[in-house]
C-alpha atoms as a PDB file:
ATOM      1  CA  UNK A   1      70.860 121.278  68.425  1.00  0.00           C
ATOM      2  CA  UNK A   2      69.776 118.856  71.085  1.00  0.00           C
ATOM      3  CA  UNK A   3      71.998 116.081  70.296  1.00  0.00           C
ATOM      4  CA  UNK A   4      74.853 118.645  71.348  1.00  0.00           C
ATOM      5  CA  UNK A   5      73.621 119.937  74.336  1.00  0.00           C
ATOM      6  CA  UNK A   6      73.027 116.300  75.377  1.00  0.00           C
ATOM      7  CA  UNK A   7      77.072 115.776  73.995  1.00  0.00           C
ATOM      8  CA  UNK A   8      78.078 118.573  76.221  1.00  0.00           C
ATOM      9  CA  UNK A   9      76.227 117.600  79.359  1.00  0.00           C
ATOM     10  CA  UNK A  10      77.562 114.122  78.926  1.00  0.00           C
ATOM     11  CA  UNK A  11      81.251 115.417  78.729  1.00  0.00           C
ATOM     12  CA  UNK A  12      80.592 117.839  81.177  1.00  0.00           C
ATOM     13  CA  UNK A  13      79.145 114.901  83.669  1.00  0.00           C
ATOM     14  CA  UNK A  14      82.255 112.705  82.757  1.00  0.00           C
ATOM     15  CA  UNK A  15      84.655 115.361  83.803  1.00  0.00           C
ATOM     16  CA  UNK A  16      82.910 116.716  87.053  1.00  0.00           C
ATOM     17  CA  UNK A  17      82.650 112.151  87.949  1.00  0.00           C
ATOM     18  CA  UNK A  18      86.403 111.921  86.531  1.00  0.00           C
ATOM     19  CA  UNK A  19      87.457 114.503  89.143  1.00  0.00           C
ATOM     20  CA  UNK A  20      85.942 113.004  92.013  1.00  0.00           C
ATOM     21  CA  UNK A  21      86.851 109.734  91.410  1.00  0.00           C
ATOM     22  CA  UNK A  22      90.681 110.892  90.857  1.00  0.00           C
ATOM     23  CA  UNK A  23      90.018 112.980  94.335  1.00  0.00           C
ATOM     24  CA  UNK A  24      88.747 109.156  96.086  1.00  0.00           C
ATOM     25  CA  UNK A  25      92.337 107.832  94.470  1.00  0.00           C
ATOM     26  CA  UNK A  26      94.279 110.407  95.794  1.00  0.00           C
ATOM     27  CA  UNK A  27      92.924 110.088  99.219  1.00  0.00           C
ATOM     28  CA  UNK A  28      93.508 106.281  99.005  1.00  0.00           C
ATOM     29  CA  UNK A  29      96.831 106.766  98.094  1.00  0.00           C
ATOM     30  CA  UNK A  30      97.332 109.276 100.879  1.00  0.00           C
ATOM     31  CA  UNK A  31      96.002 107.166 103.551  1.00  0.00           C
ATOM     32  CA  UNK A  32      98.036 103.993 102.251  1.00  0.00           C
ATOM     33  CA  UNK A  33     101.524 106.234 102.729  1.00  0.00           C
ATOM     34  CA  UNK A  34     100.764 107.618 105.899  1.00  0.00           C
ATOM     35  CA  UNK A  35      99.749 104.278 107.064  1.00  0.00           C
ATOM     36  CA  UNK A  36     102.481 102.929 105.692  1.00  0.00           C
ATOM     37  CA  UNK A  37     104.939 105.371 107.804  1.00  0.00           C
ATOM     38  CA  UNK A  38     102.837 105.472 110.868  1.00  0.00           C
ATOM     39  CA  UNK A  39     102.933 101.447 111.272  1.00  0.00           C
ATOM     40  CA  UNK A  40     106.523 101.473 110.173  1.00  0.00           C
ATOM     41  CA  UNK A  41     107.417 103.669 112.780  1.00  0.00           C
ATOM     42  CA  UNK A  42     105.230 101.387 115.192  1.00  0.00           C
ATOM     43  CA  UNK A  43     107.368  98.534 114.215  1.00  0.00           C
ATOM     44  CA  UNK A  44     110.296 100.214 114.547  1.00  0.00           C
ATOM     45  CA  UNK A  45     109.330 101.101 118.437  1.00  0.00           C
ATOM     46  CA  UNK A  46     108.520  97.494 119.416  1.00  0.00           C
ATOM     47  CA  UNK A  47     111.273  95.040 119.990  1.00  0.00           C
ATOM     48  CA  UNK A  48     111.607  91.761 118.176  1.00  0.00           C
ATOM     49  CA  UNK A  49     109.606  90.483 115.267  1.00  0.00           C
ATOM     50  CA  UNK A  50     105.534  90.673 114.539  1.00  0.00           C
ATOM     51  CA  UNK A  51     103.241  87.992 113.162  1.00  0.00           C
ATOM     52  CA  UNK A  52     101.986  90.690 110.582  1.00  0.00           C
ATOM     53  CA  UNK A  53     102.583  91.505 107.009  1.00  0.00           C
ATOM     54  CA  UNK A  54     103.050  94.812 105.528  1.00  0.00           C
ATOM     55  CA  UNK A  55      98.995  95.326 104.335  1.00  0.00           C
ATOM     56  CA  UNK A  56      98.476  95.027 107.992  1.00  0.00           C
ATOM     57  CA  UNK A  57     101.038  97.089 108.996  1.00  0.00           C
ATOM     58  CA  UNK A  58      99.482  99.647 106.517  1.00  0.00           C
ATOM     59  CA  UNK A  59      96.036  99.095 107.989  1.00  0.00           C
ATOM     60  CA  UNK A  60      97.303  99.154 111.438  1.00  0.00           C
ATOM     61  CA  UNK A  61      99.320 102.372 110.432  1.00  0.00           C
ATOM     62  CA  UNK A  62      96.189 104.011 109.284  1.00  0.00           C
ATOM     63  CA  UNK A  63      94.008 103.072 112.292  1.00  0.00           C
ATOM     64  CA  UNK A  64      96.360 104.006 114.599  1.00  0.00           C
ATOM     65  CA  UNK A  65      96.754 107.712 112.594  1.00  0.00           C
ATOM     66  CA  UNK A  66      92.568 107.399 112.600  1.00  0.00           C
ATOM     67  CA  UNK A  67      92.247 106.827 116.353  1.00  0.00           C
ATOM     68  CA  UNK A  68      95.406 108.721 117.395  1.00  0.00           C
ATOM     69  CA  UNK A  69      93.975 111.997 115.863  1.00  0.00           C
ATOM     70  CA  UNK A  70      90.963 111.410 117.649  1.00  0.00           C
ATOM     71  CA  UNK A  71      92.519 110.905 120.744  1.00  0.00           C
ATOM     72  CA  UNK A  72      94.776 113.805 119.934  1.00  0.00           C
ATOM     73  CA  UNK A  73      91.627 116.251 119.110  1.00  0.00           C
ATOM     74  CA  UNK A  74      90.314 114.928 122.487  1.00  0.00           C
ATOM     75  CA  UNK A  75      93.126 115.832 124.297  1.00  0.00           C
ATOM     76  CA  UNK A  76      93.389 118.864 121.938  1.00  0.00           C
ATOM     77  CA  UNK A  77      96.692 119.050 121.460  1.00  0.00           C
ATOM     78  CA  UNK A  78      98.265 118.611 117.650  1.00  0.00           C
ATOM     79  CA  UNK A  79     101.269 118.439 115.623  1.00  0.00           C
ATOM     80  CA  UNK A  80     104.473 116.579 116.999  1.00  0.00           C
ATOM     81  CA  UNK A  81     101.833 115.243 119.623  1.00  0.00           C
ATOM     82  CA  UNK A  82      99.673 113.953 117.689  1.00  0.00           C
ATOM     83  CA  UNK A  83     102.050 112.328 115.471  1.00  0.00           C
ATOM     84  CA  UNK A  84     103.209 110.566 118.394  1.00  0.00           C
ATOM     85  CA  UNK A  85      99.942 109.340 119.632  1.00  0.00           C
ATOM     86  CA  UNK A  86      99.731 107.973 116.446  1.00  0.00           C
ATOM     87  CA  UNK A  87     102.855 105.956 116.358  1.00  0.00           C
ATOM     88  CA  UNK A  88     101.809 104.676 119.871  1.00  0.00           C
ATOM     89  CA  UNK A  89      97.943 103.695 119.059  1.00  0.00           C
ATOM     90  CA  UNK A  90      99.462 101.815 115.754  1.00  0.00           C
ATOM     91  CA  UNK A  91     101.938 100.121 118.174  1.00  0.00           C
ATOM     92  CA  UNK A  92      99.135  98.621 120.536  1.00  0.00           C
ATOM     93  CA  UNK A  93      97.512  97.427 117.251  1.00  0.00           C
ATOM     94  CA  UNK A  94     100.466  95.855 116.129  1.00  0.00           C
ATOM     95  CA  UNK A  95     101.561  94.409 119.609  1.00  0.00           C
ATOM     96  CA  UNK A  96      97.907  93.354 120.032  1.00  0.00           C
ATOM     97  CA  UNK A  97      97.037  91.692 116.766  1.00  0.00           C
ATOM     98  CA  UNK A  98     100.416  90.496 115.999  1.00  0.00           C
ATOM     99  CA  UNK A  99     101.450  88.881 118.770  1.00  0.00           C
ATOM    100  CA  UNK A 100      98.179  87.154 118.192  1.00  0.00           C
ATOM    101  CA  UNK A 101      99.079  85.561 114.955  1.00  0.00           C
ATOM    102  CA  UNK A 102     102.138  84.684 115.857  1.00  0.00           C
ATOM    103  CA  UNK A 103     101.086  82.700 118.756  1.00  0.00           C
ATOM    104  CA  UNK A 104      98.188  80.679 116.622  1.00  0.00           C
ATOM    105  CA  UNK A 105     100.436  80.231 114.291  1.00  0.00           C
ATOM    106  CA  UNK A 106      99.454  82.558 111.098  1.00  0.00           C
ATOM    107  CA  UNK A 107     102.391  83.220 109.065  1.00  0.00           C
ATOM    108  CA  UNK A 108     103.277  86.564 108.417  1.00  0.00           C
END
């Protein structure tokens, strides 16, 4: 009788750590597409090429949605707004970091 309570607390456990772990993906995955639109977006506002890749247009993309909601609940305003802030924080990464690689010479 023990052995299957300790069988059923084990299954239960891998479930309940299953779950969360598949929530941590999600989220990942999340955060990569909005980053992903947000910095291509950004790109798409600044004129001429950038020294960066796509991962760091992702990353850019999702520090600029990161810091532009912040600045967006400081401000409190939301929505269209905020999605705009966004675009604009992810620029200034982009403008900032890639103009900096492509003047050291880092290909992209």
């Amino acid at each position: 009788m023990g052995v299957v309570f300790f069988l059923l607390l084990a299954v239960v456990v891998l479930v309940v750590v299953g779950a969360a772990v598949m929530d941590i993906v999600a989220l990942v995955l999340w955060w990569a597409l909005i980053g992903l639109i947000i910095g291509a977006l950004a790109r798409v506002v600044l004129p001429g090429p950038r020294g960066i890749g796509i991962l760091q247009t992702i990353l850019f993309g999702i520090a600029g949605s990161l810091l532009g909601g912040i600045v967006a609940n400081a401000l409190d305003v939301g929505g269209l707004i905020q999605f705009v802030i966004a675009i604009l924080v992810a620029a200034v990464l982009i403008t900032s970091f890639g103009d900096g690689n492509r003047r050291a010479g880092v290909a992209p």
